[in-house]
C-alpha atoms as a PDB file:
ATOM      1  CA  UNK A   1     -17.496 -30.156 -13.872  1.00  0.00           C
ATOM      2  CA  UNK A   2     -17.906 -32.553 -16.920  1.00  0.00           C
ATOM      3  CA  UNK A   3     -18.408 -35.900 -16.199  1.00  0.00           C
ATOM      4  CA  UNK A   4     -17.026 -39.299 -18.412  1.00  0.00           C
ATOM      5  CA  UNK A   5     -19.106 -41.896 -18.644  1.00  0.00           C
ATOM      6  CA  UNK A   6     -18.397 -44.365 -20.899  1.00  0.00           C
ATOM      7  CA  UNK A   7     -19.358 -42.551 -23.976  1.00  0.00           C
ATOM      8  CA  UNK A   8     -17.917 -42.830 -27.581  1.00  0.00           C
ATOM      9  CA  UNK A   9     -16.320 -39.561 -28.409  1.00  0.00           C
ATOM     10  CA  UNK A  10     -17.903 -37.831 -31.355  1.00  0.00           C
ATOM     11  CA  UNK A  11     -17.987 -34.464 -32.816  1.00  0.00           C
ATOM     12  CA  UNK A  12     -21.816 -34.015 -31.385  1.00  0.00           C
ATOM     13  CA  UNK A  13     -20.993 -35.307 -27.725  1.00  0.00           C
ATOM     14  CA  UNK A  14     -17.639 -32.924 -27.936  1.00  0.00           C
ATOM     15  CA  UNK A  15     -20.135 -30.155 -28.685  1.00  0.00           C
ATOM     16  CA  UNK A  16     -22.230 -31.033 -26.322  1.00  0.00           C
ATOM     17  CA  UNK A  17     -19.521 -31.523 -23.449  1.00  0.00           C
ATOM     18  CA  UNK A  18     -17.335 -28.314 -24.209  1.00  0.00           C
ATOM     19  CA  UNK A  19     -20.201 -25.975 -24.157  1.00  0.00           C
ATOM     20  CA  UNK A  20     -21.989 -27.122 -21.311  1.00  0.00           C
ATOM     21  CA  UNK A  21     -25.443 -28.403 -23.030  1.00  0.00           C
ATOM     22  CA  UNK A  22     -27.418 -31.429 -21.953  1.00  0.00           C
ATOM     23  CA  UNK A  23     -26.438 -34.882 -23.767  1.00  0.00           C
ATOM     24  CA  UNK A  24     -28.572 -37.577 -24.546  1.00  0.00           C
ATOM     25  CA  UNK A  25     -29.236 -40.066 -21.712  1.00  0.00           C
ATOM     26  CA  UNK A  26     -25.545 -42.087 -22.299  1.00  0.00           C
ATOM     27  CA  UNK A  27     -25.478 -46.151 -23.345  1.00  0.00           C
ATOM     28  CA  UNK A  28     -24.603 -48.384 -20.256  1.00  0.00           C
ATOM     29  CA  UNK A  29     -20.823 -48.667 -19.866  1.00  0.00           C
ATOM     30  CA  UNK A  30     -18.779 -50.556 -22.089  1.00  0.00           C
ATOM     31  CA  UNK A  31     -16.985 -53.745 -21.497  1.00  0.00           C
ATOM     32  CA  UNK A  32     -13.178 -53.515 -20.686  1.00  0.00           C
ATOM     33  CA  UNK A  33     -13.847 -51.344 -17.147  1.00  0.00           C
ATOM     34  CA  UNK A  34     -12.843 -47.588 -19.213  1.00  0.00           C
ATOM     35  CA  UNK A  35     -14.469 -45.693 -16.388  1.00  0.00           C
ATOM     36  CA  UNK A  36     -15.930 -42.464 -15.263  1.00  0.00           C
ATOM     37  CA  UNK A  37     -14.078 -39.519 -15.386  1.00  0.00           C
ATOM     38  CA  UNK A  38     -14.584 -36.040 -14.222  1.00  0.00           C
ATOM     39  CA  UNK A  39     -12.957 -33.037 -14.705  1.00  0.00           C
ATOM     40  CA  UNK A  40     -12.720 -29.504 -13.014  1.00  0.00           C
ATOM     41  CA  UNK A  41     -12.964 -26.634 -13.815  1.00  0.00           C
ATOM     42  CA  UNK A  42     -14.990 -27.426 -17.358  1.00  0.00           C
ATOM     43  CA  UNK A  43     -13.417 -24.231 -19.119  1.00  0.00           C
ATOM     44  CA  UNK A  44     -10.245 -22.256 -18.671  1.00  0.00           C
ATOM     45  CA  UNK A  45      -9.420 -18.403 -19.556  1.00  0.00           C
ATOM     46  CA  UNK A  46      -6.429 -16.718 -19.751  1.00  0.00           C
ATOM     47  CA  UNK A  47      -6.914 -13.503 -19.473  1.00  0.00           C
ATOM     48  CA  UNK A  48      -5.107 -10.336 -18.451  1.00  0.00           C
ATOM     49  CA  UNK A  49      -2.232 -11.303 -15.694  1.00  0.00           C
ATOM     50  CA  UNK A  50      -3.220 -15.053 -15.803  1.00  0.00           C
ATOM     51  CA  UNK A  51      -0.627 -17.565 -16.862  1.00  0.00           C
ATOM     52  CA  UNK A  52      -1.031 -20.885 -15.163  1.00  0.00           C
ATOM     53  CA  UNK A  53      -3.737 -22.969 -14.334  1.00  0.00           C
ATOM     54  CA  UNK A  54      -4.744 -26.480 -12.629  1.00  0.00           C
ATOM     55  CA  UNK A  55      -7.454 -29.222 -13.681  1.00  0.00           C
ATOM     56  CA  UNK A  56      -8.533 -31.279 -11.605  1.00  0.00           C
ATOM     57  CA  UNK A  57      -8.901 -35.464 -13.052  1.00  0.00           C
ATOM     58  CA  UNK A  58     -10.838 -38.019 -10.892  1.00  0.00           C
ATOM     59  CA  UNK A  59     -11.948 -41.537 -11.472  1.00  0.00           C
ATOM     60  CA  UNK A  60     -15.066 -42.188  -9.974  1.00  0.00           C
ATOM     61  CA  UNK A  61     -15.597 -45.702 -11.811  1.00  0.00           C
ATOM     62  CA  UNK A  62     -15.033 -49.140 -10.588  1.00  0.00           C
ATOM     63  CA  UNK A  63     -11.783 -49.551 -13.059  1.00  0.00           C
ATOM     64  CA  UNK A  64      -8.443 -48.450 -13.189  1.00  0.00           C
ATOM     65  CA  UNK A  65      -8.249 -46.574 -16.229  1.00  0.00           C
ATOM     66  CA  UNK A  66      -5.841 -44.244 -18.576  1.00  0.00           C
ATOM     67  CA  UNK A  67      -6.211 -41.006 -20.099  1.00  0.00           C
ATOM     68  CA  UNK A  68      -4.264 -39.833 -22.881  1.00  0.00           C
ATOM     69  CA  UNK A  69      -4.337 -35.817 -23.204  1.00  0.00           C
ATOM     70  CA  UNK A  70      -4.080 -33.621 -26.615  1.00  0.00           C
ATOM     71  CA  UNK A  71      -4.923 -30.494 -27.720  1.00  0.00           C
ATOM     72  CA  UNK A  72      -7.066 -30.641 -30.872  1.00  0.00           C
ATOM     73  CA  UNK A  73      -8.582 -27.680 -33.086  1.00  0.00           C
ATOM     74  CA  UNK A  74     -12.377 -27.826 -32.771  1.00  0.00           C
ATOM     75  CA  UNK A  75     -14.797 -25.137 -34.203  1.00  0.00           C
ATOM     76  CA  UNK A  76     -18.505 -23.720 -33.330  1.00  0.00           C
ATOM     77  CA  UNK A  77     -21.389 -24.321 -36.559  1.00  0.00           C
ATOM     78  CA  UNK A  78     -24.089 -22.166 -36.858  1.00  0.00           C
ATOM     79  CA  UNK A  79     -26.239 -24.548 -34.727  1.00  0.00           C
ATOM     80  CA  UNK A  80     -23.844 -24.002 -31.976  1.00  0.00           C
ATOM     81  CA  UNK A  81     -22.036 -27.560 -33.032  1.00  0.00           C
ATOM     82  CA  UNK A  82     -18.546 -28.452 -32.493  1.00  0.00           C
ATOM     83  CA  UNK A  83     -16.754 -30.194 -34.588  1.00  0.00           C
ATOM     84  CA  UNK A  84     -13.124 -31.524 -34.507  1.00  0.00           C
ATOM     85  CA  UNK A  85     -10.568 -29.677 -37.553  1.00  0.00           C
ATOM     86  CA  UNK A  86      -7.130 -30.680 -38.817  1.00  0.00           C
ATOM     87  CA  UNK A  87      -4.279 -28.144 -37.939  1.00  0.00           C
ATOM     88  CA  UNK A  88      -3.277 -25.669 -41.008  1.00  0.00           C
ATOM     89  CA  UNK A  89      -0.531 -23.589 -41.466  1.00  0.00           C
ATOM     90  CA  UNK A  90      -2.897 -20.521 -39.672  1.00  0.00           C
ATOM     91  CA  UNK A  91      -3.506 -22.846 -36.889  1.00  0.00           C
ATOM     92  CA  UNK A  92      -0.732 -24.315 -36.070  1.00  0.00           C
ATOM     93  CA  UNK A  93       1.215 -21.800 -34.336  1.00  0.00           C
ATOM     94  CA  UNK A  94      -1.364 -21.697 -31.631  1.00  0.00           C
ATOM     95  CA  UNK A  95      -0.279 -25.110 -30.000  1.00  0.00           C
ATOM     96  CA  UNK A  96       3.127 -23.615 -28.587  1.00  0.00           C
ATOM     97  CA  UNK A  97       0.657 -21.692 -26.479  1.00  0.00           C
ATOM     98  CA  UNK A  98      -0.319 -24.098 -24.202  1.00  0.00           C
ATOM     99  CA  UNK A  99       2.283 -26.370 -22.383  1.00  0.00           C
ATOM    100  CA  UNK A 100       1.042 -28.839 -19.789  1.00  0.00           C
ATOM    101  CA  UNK A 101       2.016 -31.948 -17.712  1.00  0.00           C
ATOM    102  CA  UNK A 102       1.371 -34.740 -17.765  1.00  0.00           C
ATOM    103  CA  UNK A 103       0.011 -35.908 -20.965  1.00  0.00           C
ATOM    104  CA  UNK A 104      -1.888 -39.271 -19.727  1.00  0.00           C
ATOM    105  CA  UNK A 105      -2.436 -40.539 -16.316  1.00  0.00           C
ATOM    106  CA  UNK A 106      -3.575 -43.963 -15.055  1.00  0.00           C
ATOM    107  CA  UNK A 107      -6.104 -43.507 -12.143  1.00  0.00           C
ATOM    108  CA  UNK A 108      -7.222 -45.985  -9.835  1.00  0.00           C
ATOM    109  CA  UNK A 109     -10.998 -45.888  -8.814  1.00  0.00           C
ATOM    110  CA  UNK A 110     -11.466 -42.880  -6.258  1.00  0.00           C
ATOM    111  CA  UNK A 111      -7.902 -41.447  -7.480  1.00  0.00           C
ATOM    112  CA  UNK A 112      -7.314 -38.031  -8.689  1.00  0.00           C
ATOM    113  CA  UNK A 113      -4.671 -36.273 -10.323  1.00  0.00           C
ATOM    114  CA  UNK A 114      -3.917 -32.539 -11.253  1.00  0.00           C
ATOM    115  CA  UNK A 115      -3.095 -31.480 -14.736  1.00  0.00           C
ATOM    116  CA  UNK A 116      -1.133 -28.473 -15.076  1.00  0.00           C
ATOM    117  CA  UNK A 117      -1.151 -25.656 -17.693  1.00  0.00           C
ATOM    118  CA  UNK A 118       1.035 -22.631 -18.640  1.00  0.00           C
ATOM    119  CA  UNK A 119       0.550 -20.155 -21.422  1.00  0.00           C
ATOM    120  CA  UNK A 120       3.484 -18.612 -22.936  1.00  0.00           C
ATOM    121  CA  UNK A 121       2.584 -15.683 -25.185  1.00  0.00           C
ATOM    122  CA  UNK A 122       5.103 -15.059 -27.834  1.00  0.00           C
ATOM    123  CA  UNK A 123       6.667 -11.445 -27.753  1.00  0.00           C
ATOM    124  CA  UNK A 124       4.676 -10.107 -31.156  1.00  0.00           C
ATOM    125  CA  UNK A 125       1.076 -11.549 -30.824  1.00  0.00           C
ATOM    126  CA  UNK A 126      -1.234  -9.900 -32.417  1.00  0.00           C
ATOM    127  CA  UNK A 127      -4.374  -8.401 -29.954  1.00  0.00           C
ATOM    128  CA  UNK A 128      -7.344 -10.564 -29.729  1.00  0.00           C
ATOM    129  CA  UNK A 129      -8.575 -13.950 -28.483  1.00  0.00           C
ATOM    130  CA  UNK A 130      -7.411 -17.392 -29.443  1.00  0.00           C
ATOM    131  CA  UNK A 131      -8.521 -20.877 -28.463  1.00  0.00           C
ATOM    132  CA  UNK A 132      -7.745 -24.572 -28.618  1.00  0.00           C
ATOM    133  CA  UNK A 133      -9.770 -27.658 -26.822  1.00  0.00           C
ATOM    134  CA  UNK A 134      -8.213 -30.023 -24.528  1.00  0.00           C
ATOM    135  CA  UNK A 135      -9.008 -33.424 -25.214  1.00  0.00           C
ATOM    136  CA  UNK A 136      -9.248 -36.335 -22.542  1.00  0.00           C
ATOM    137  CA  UNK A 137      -9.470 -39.429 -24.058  1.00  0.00           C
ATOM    138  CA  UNK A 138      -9.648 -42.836 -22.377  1.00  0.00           C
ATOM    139  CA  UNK A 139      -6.902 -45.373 -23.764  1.00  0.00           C
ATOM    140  CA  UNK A 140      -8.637 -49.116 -24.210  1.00  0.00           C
ATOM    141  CA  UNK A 141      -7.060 -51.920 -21.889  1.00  0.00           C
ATOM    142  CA  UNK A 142      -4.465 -54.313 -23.647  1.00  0.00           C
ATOM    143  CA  UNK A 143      -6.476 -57.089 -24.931  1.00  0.00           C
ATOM    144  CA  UNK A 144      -5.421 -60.494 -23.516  1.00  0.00           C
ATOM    145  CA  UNK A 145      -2.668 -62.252 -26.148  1.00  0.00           C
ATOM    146  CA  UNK A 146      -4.665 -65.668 -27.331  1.00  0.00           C
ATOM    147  CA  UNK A 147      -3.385 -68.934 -26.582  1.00  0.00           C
ATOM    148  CA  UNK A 148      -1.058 -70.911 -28.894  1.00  0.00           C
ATOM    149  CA  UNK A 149      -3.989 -73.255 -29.792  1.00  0.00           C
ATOM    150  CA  UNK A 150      -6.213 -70.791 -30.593  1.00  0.00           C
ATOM    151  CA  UNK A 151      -4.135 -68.887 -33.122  1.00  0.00           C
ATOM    152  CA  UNK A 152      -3.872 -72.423 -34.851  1.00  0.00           C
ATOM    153  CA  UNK A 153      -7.687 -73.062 -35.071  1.00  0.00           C
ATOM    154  CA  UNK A 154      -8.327 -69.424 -36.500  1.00  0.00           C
ATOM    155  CA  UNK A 155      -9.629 -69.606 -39.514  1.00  0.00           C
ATOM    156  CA  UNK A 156      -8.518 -68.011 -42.503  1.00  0.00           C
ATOM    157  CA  UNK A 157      -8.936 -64.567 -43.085  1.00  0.00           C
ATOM    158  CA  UNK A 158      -9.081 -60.710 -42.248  1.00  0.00           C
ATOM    159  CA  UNK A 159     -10.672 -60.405 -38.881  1.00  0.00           C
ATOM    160  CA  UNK A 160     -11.520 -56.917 -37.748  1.00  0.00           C
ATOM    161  CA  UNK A 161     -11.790 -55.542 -34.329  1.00  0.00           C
ATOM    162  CA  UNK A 162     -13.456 -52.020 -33.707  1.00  0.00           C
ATOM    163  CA  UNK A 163     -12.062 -50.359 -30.169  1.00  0.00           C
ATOM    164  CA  UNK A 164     -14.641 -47.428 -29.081  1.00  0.00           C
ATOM    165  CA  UNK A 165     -12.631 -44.319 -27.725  1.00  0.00           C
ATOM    166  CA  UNK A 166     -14.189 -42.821 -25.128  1.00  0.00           C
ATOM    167  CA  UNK A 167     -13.438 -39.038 -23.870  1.00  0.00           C
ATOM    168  CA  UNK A 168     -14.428 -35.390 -22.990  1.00  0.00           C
ATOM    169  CA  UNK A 169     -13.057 -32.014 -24.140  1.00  0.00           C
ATOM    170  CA  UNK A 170     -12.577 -28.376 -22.785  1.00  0.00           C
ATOM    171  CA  UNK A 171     -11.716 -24.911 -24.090  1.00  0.00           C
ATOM    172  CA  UNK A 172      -8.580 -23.235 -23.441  1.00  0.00           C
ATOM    173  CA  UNK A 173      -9.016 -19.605 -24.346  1.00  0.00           C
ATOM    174  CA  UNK A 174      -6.071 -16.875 -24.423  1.00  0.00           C
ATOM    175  CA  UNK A 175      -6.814 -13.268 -24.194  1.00  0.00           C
ATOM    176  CA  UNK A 176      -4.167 -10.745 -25.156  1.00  0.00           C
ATOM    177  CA  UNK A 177      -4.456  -6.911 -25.474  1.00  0.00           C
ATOM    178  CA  UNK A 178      -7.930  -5.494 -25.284  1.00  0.00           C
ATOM    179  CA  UNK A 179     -10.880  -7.517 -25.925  1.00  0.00           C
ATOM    180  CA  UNK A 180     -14.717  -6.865 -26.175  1.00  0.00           C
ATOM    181  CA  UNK A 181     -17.783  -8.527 -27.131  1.00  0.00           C
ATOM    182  CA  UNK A 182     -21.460  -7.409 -27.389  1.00  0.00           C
ATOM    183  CA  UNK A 183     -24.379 -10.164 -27.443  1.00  0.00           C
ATOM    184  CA  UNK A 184     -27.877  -9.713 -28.450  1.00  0.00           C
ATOM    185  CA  UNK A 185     -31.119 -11.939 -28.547  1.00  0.00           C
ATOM    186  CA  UNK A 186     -32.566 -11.569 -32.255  1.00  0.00           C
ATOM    187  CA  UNK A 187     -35.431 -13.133 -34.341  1.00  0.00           C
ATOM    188  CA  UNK A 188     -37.355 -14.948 -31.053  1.00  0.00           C
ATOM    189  CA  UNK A 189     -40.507 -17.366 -32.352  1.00  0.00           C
ATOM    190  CA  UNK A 190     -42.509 -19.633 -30.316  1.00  0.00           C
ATOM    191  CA  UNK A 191     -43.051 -23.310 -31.894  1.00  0.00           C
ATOM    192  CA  UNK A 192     -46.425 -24.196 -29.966  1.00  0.00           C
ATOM    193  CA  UNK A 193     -47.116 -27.663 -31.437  1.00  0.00           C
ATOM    194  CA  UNK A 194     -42.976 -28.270 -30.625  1.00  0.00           C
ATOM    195  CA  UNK A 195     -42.995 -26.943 -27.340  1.00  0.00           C
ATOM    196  CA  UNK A 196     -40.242 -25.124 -28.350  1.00  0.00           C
ATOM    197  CA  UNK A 197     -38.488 -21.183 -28.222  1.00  0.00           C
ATOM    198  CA  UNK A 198     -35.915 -20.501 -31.653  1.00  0.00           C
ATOM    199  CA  UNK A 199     -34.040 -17.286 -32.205  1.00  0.00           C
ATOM    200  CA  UNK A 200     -30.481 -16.258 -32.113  1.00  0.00           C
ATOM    201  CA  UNK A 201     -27.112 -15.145 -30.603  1.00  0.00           C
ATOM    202  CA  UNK A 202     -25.886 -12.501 -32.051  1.00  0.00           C
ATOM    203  CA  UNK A 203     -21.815 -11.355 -31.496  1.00  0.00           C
ATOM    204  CA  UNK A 204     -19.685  -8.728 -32.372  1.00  0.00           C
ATOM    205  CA  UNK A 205     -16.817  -7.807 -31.108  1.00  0.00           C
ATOM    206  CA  UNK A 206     -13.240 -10.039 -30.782  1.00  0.00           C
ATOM    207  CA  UNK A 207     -14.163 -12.003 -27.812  1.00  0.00           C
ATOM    208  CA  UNK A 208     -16.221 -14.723 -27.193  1.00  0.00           C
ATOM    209  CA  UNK A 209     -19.481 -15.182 -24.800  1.00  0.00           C
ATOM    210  CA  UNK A 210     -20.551 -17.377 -22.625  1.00  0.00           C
ATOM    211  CA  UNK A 211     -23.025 -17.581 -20.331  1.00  0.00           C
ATOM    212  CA  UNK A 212     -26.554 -19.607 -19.093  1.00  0.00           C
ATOM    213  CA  UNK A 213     -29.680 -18.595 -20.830  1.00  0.00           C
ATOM    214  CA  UNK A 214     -33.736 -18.446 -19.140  1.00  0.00           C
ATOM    215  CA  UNK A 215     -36.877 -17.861 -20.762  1.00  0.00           C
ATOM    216  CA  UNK A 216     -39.798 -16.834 -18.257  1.00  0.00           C
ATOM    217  CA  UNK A 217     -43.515 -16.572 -18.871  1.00  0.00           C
ATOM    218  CA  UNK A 218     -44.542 -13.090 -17.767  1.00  0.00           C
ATOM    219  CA  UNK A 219     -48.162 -13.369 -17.093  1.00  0.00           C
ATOM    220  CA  UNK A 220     -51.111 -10.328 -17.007  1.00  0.00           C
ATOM    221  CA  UNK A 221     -51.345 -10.926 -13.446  1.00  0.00           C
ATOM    222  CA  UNK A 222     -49.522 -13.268 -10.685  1.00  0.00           C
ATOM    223  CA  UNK A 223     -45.872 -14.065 -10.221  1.00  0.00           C
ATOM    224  CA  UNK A 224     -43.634 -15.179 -13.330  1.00  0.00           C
ATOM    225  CA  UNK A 225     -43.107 -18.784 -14.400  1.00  0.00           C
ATOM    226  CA  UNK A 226     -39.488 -20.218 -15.477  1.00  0.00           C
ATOM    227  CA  UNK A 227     -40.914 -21.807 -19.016  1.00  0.00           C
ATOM    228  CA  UNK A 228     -36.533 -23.265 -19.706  1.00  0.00           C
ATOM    229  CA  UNK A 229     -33.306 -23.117 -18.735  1.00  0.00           C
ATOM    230  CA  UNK A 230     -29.744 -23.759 -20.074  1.00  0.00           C
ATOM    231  CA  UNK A 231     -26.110 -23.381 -19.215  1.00  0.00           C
ATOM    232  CA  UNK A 232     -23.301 -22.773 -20.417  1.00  0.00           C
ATOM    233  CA  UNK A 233     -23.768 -21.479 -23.546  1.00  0.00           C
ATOM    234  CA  UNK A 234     -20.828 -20.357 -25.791  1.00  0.00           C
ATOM    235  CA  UNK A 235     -20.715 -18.361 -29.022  1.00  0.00           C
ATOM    236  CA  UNK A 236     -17.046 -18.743 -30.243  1.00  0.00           C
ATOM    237  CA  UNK A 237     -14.976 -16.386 -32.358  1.00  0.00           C
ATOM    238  CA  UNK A 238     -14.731 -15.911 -35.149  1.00  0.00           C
ATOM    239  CA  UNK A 239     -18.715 -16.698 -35.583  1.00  0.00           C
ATOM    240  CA  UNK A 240     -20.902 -13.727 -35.218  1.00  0.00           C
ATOM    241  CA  UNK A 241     -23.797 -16.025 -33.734  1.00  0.00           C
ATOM    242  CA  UNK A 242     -25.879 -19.561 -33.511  1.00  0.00           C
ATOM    243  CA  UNK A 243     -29.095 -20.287 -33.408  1.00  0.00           C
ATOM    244  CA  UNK A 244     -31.396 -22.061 -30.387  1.00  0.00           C
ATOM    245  CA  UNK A 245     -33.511 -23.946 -29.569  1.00  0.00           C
ATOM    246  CA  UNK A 246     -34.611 -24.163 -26.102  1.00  0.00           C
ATOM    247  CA  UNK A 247     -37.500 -26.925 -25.202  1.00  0.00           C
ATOM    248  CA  UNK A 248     -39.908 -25.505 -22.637  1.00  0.00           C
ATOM    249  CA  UNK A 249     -40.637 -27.393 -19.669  1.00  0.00           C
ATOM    250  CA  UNK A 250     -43.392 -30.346 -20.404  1.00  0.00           C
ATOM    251  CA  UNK A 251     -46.993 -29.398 -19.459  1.00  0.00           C
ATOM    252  CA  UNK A 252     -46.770 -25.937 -19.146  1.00  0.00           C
ATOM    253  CA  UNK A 253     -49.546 -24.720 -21.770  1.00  0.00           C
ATOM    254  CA  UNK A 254     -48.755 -21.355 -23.355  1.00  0.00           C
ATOM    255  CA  UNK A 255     -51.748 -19.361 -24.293  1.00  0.00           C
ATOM    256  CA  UNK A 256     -52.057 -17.350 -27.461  1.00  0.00           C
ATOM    257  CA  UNK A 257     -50.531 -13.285 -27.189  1.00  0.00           C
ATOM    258  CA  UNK A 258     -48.641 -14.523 -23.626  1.00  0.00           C
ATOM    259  CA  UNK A 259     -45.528 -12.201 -23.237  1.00  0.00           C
ATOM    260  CA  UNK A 260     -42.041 -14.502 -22.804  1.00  0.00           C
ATOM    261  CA  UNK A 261     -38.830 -12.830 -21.538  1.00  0.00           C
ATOM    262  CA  UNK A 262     -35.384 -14.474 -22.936  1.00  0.00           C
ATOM    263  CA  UNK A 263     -32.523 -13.540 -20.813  1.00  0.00           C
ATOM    264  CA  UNK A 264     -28.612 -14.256 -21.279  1.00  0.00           C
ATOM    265  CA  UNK A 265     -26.211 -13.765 -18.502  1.00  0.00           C
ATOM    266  CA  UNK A 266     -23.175 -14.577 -17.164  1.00  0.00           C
ATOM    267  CA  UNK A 267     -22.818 -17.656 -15.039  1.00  0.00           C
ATOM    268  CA  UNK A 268     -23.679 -16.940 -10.910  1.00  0.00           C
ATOM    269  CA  UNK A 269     -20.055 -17.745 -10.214  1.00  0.00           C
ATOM    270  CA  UNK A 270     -18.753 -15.473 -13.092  1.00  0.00           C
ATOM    271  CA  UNK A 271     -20.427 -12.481 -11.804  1.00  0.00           C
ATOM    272  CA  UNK A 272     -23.910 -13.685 -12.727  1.00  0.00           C
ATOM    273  CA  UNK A 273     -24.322 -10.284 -15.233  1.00  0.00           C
ATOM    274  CA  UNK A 274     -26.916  -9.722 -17.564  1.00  0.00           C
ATOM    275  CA  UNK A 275     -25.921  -9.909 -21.213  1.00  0.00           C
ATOM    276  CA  UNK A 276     -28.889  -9.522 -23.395  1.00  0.00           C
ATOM    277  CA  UNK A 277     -32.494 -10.090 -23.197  1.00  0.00           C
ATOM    278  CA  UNK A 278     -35.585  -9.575 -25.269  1.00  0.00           C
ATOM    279  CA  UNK A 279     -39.240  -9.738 -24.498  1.00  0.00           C
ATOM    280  CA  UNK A 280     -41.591 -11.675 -27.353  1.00  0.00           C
ATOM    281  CA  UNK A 281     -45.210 -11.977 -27.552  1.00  0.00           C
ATOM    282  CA  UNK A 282     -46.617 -15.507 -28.805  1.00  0.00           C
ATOM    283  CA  UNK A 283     -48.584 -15.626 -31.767  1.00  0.00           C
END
């Protein structure tokens, strides 16, 4: 479920939001009563017989508020970063994919309202896996027309007015024919002085992966330690991997030659499957 709150939308908190990864601790709400807005399920895949699907909008503010809904082209960096792209002439044929309904709804606080989708695969698409975000973005409240006196005692000029946009995105991902993907965990290294675990997804294969990564401390002797955690991590085609960087928990001291198992694996509610994992020994 991603939750709305008042944030501008950027191609960092878009990233952020889409994959699943912990944002920075958001401003206090804007003026203008935009509200908070979350949506269900936070990803959707079409895959084998699937053709329809249902999100699920509510307003849990204190404002009525409006949400105008797009589909936008957004792709994965190396750092695992999304950032919004313009439509090309390869790109643009993936938009008839996707039809949905409605394409902005007003909610009143506590209201909710379902937002329907349908896929319809043309009769010649090529196998693989394609993908396209779904954008919710919150439309600003009309601003109150001045009075006539107040027009006259302007003062000369160009007065500008800047209007944060506030909103959330999700993928949409289509899978046609026969698609695979293999993940590994590559390159692992232990900052000490960061507090910190780097290495890298690595994918092959026409599919993309996602899933929630753990790193535990495996000790000589006693029970195992969870040293981080993260979900909902996605590595996107057509990249074959990201890096990360996963903060260990504060005040958990890591001793020299301590053995740290990194695991990947499916979501619980997805199965909960084990996708890769590697075992590293700190320097």
């Amino acid at each position: 479920m991603l939750h709305l709150r008042s944030r501008v939308i950027s191609s960092l908190f878009l990233g952020l939001l889409a994959l699943g990864l912990p944002a920075q601790t958001p401003p206090p709400p804007a003026d203008g009563g935009i509200g908070d807005l979350l949506v269900a399920p936070t990803r959707v895949v079409f895959e084998e017989r699937k053709r329809s699907a249902e999100l699920n909008l509510s307003n849990i503010g204190q404002a009525r508020a409006t949400f105008r809904i797009s589909l936008v082209r957004m792709e994965m960096d190396e750092m695992g970063g999304i950032k919004e792209l313009p439509f090309d002439p390869g790109t643009e044929n993936l938009r008839p994919l996707f039809r949905f309904s409605p394409r902005q709804v007003t909610l009143d606080p506590r209201e909710s309202q379902t937002v329907r989708i349908q896929v319809r695969k043309p009769a010649q698409l090529p196998e693989g896996e394609y993908r396209l975000h779904m954008t919710f973005r919150a439309v600003p409240p009309d601003a109150p027309v001045p009075a006539p006196q107040a027009v006259a005692e302007a003062p000369k000029g160009i007065a500008i007015k800047l209007t944060p946009v506030y909103g959330i995105a999700i993928p949409l991902i289509v899978r046609h024919g026969k698609t695979s993907a293999s993940i590994s965990i590559t390159a692992p290294t232990f900052d000490a002085k960061g507090g910190v675990l780097r290495f890298r997804l690595d994918r092959s294969g026409n599919q993309s992966v996602y899933g929630d990564l753990k790193a535990t401390l495996l000790p000589a002797a006693g029970a195992p330690e969870v040293l981080a955690e993260a979900s909902g991590l996605a590595v996107y085609t057509p990249n074959s991997g990201r890096t990360v960087t996963l903060p260990i928990r504060s005040g958990q001291p890591i001793p020299p030659g301590s053995r740290i198992r990194i695991a990947y694996s499916q979501p619980v509610l997805d199965g909960g499957r084990l996708l890769a994992e590697t075992v590293m020994t700190t320097p």
